[in-house]
PDB file of N, CA and C in Angstrom:
ATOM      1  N   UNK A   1     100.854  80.412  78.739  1.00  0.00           N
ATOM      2  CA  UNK A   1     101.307  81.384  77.756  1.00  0.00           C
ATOM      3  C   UNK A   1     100.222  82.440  77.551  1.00  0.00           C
ATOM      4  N   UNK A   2     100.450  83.633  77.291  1.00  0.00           N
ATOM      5  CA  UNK A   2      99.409  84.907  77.629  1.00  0.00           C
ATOM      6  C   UNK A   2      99.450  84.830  76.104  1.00  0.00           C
ATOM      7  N   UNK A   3      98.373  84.913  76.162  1.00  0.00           N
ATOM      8  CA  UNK A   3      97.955  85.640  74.381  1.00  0.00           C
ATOM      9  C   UNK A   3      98.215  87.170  73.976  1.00  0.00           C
ATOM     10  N   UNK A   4      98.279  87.619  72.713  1.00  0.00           N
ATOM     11  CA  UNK A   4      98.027  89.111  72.077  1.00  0.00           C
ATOM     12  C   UNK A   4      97.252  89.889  72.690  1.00  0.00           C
ATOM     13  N   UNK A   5      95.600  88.931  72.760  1.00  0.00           N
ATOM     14  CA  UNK A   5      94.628  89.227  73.268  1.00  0.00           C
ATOM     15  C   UNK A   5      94.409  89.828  74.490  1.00  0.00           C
ATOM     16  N   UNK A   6      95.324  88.813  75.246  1.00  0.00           N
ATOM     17  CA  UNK A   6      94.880  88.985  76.728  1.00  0.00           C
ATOM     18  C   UNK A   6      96.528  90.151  76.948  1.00  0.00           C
ATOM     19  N   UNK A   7      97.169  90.132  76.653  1.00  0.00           N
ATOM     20  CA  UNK A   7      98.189  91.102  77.006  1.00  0.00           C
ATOM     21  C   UNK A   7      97.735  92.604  76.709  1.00  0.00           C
ATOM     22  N   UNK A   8      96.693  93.291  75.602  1.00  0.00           N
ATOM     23  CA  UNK A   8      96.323  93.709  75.332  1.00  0.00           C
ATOM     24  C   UNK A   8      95.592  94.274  76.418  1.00  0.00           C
ATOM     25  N   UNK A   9      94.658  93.118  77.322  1.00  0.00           N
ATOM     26  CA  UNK A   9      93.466  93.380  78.051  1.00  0.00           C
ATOM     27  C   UNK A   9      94.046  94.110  79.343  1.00  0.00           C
ATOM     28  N   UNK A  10      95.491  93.458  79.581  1.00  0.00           N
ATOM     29  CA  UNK A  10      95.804  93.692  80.694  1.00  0.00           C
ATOM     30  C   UNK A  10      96.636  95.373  80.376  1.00  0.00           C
ATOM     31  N   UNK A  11      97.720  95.248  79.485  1.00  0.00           N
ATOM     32  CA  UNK A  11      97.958  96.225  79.205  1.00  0.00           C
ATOM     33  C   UNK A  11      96.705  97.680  79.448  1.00  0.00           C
ATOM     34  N   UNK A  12      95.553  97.814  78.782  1.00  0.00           N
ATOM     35  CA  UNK A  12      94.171  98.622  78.782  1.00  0.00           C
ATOM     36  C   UNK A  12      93.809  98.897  80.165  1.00  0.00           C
ATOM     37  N   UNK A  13      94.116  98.202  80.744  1.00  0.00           N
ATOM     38  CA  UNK A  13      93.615  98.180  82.120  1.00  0.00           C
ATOM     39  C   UNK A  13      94.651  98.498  82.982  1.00  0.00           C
ATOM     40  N   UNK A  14      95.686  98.393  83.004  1.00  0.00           N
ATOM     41  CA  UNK A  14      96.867  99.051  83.719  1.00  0.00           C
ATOM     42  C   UNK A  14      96.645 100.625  83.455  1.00  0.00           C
ATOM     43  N   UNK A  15      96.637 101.131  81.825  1.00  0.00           N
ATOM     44  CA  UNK A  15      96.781 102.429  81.551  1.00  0.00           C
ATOM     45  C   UNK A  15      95.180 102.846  82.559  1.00  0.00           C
ATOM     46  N   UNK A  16      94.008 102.030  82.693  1.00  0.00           N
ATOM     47  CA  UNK A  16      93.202 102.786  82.895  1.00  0.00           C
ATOM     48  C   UNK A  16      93.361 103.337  84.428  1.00  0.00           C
ATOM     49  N   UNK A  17      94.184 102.629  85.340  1.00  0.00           N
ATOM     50  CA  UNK A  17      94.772 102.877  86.909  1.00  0.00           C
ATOM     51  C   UNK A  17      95.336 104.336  86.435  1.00  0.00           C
ATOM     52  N   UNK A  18      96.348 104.325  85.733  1.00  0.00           N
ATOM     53  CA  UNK A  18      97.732 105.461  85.337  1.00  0.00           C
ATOM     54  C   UNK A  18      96.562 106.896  85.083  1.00  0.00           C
ATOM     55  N   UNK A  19      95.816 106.631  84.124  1.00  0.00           N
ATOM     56  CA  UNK A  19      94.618 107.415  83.899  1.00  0.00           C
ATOM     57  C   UNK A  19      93.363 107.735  84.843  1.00  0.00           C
ATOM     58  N   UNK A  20      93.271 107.249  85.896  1.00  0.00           N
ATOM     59  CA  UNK A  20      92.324 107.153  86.862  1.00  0.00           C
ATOM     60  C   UNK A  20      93.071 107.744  88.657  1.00  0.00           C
ATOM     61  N   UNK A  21      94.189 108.597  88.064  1.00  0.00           N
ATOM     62  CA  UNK A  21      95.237 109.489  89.078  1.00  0.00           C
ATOM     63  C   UNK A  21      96.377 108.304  90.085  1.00  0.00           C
ATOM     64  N   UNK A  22      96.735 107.025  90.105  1.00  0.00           N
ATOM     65  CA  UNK A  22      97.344 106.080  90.161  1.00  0.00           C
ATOM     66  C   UNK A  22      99.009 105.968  89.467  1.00  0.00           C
ATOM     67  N   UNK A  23     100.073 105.960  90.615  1.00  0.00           N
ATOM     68  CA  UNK A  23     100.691 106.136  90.505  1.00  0.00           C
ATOM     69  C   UNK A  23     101.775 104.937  90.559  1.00  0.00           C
ATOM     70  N   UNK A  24     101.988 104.420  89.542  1.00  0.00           N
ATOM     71  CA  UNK A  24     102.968 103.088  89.529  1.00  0.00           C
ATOM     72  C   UNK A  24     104.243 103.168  89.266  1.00  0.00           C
ATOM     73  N   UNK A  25     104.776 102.106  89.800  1.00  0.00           N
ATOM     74  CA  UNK A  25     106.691 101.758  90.523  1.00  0.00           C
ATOM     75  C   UNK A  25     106.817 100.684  89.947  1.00  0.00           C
ATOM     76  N   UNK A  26     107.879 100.361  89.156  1.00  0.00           N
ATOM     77  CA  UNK A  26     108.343  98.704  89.149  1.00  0.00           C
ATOM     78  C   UNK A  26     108.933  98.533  90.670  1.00  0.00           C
ATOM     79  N   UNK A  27     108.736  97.483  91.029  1.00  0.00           N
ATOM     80  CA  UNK A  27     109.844  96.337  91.898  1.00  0.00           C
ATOM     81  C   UNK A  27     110.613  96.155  90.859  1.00  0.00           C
ATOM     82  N   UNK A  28     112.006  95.613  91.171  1.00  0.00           N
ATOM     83  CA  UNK A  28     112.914  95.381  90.440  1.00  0.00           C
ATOM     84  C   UNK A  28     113.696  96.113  89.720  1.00  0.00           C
ATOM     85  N   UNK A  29     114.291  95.452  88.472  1.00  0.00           N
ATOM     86  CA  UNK A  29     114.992  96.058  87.246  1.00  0.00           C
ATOM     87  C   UNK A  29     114.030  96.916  86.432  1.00  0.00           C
ATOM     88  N   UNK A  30     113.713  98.083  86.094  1.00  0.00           N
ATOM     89  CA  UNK A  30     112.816  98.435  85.713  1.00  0.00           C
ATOM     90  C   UNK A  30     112.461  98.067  84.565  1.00  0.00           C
ATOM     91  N   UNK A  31     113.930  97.525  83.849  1.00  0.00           N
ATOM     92  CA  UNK A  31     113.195  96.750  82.292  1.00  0.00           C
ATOM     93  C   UNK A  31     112.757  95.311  82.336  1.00  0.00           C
ATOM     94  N   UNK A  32     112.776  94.903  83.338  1.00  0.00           N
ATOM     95  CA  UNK A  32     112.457  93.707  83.501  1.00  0.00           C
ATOM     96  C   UNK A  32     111.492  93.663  85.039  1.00  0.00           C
ATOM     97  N   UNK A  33     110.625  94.076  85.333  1.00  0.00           N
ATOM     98  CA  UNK A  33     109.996  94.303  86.632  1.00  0.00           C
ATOM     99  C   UNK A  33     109.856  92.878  87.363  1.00  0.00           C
ATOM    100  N   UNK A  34     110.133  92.591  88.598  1.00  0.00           N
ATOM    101  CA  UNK A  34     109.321  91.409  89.431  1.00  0.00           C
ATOM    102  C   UNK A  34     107.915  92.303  89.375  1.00  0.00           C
ATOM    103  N   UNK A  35     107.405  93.094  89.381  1.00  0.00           N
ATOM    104  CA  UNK A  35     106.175  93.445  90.018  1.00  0.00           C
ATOM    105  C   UNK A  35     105.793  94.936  89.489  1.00  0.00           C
ATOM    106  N   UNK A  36     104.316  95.451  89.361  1.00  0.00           N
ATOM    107  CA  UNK A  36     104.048  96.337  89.320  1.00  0.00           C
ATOM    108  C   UNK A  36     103.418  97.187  90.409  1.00  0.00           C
ATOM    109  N   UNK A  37     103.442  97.953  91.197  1.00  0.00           N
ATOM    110  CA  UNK A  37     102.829  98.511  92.157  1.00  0.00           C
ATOM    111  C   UNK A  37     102.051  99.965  91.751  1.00  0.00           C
ATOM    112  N   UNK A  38     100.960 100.193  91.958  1.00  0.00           N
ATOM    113  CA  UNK A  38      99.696 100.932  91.792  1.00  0.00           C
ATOM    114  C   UNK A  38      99.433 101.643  93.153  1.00  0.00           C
ATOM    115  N   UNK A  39      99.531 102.632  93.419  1.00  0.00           N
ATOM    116  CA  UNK A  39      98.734 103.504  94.804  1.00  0.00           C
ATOM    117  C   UNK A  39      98.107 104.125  94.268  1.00  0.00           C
ATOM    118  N   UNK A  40      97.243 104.302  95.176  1.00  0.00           N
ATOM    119  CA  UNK A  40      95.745 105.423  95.291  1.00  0.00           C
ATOM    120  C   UNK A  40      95.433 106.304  96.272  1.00  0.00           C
ATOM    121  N   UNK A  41      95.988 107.218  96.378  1.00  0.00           N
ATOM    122  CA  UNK A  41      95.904 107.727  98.295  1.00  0.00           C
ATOM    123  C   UNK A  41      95.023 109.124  97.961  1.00  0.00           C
ATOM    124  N   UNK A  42      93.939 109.080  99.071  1.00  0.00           N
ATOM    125  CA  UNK A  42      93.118 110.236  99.242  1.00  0.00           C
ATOM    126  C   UNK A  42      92.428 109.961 100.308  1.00  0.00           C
ATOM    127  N   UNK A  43      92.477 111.238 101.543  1.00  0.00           N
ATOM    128  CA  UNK A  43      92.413 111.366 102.814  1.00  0.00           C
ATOM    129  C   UNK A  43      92.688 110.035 103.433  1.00  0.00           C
ATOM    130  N   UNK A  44      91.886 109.383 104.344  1.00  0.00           N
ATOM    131  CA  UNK A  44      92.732 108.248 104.974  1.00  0.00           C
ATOM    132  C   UNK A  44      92.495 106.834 104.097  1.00  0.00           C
ATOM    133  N   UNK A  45      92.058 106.664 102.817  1.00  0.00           N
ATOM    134  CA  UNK A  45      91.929 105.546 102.001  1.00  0.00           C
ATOM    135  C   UNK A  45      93.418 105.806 101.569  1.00  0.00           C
ATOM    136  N   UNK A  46      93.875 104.427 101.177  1.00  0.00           N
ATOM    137  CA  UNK A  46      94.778 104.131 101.091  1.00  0.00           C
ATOM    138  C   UNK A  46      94.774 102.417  99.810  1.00  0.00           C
ATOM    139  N   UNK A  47      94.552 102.602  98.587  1.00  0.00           N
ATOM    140  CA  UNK A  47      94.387 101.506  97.350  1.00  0.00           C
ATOM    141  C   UNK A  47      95.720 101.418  97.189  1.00  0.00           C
ATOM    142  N   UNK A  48      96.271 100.141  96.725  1.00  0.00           N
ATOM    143  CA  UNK A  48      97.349  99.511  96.111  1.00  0.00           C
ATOM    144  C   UNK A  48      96.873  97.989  95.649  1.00  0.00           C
ATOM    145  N   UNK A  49      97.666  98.110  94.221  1.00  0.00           N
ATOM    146  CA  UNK A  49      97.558  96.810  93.214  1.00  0.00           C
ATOM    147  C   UNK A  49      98.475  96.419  93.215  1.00  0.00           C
ATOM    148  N   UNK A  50      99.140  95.355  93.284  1.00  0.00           N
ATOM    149  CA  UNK A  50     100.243  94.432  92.656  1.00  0.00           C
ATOM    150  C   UNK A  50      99.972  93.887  92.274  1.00  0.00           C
ATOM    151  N   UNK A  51     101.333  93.819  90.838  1.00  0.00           N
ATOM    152  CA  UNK A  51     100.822  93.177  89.426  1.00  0.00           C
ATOM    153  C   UNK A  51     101.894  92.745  89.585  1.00  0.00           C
ATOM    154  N   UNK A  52     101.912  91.076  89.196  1.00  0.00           N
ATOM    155  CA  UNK A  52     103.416  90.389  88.683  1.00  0.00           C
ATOM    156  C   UNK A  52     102.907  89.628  87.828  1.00  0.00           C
ATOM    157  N   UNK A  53     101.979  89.782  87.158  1.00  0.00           N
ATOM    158  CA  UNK A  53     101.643  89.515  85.356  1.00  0.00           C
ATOM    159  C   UNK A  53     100.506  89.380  85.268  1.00  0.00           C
ATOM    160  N   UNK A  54     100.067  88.829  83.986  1.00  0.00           N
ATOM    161  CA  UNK A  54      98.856  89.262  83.282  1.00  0.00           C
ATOM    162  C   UNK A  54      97.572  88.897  84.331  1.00  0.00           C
ATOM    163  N   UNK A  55      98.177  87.179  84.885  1.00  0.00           N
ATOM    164  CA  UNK A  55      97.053  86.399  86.159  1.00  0.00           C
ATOM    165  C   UNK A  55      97.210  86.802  86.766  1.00  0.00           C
ATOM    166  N   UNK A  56      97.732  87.470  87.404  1.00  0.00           N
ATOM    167  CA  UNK A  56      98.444  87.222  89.152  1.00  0.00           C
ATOM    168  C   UNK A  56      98.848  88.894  89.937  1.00  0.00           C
ATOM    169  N   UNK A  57      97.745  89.191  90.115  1.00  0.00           N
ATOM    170  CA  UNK A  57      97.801  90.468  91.132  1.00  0.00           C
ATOM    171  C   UNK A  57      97.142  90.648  92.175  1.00  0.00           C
ATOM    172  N   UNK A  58      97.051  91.835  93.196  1.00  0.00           N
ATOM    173  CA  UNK A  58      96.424  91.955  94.460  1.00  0.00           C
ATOM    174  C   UNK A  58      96.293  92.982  94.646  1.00  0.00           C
ATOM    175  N   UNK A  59      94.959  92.813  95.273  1.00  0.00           N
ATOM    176  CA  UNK A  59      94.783  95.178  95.615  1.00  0.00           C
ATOM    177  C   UNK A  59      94.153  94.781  96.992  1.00  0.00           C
ATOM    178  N   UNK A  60      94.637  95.647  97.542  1.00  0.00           N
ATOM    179  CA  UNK A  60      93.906  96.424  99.270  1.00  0.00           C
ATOM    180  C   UNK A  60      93.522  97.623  99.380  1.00  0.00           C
ATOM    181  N   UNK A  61      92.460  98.219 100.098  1.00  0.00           N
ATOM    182  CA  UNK A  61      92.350  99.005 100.351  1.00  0.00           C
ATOM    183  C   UNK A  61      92.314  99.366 101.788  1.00  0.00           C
ATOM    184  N   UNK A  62      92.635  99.918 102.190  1.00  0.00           N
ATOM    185  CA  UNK A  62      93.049 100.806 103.588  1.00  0.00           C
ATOM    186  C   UNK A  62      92.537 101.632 103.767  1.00  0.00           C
ATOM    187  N   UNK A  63      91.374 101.569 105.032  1.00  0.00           N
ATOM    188  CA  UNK A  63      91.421 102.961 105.515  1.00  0.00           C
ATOM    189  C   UNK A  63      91.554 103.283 107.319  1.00  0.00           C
ATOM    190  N   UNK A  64      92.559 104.411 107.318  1.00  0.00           N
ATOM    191  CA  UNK A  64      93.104 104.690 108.474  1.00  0.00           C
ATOM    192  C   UNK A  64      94.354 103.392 108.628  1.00  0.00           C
ATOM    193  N   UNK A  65      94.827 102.994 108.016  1.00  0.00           N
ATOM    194  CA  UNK A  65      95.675 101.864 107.942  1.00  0.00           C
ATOM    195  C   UNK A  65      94.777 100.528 108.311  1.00  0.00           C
ATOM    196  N   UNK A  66      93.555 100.014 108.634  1.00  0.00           N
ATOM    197  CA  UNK A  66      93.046  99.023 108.539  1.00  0.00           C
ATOM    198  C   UNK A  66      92.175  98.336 107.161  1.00  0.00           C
ATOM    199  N   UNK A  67      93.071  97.338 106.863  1.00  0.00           N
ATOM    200  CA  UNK A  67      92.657  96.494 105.380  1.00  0.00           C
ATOM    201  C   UNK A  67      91.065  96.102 105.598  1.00  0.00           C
ATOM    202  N   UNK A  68      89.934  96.537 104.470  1.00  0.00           N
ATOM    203  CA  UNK A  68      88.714  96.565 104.624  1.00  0.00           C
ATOM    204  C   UNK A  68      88.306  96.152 103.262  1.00  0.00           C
ATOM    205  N   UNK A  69      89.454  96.047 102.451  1.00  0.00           N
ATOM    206  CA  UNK A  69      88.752  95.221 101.552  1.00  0.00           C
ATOM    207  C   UNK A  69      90.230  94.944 100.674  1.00  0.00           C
ATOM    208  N   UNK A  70      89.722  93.497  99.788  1.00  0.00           N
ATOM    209  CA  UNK A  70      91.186  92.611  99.451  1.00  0.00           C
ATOM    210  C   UNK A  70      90.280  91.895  97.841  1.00  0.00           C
ATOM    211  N   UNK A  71      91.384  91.752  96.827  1.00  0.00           N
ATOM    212  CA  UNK A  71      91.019  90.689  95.944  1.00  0.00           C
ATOM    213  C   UNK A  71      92.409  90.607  95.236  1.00  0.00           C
ATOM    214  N   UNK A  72      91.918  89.535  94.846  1.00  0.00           N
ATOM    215  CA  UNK A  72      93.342  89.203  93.956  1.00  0.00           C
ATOM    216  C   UNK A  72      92.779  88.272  92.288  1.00  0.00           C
ATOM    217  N   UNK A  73      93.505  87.605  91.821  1.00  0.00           N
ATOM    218  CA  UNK A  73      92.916  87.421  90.342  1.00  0.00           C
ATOM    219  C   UNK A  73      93.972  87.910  89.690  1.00  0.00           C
ATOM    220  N   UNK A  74      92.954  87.484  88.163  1.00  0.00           N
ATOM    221  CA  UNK A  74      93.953  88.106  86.836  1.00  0.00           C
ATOM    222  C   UNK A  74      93.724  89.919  86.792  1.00  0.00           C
ATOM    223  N   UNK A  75      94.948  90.442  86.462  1.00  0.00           N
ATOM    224  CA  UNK A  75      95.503  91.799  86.263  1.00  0.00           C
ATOM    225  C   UNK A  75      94.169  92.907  85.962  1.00  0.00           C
ATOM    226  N   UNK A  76      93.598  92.452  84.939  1.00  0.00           N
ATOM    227  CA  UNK A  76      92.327  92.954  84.600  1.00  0.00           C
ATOM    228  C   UNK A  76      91.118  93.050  85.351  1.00  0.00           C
ATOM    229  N   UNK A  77      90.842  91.935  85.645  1.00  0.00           N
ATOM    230  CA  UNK A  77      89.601  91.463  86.744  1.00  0.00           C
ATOM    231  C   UNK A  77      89.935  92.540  88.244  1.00  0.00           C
ATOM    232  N   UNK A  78      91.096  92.356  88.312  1.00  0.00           N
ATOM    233  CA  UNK A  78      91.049  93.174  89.816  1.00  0.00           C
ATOM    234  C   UNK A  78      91.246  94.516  89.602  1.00  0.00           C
ATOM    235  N   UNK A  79      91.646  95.030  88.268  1.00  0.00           N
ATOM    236  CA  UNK A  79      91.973  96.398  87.930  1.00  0.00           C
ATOM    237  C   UNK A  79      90.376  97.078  88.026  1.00  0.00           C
ATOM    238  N   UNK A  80      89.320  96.068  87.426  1.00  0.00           N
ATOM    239  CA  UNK A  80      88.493  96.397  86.959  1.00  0.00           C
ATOM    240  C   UNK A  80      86.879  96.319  88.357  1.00  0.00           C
ATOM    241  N   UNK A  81      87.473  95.782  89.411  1.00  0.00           N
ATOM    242  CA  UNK A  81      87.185  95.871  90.558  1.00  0.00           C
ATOM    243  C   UNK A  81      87.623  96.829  91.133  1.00  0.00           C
ATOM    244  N   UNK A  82      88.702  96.879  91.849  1.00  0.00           N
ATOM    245  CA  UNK A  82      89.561  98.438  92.110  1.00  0.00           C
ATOM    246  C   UNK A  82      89.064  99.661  91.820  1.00  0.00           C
ATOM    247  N   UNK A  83      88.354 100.019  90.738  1.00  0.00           N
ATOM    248  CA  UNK A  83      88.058 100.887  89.962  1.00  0.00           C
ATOM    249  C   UNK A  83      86.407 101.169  90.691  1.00  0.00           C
ATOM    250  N   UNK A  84      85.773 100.285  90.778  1.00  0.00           N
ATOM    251  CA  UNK A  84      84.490 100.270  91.319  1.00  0.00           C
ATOM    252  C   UNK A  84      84.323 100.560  92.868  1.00  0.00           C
ATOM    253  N   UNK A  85      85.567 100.528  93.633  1.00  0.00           N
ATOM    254  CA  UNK A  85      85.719 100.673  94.592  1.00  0.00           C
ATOM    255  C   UNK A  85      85.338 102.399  95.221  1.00  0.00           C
TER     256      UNK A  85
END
């Protein structure tokens, strides 16, 4: 069960992708998403996050279409990696 707390954390950290030129899609029903998807594209880098809740997401980065770097984790933790990238 996700806390106030931690929905909060993750929430903060999603907006900071949206705010950091990141452009997100639900998968799914949009009021009800399976998934959140995050791109990042500039010249041949190529970032994407998937989020399917607060634990449980994944980012790659691409460049020239070869994956050169990968993490996955809770929503925050990898948002907050991503970012450092």
């Amino acid at each position: 069960m996700v806390t106030g707390q931690e929905h909060a954390r993750h929430t903060a950290a999603l907006s900071r992708l949206v705010l950091s030129g990141w452009r997100g899609t639900p998968v799914g029903d949009p009021t009800e998403p399976a998934a959140l998807v995050y791109v990042h594209e500039r010249g041949g880098v190529s970032d994407a996050v998937v989020v399917q809740g607060c634990d449980e997401a994944v980012a790659t980065r691409e460049v020239l279409g070869r994956t050169v770097r990968a993490v996955d984790g809770p929503a925050a933790e990898v948002v907050h990696e991503v970012l450092s990238w």
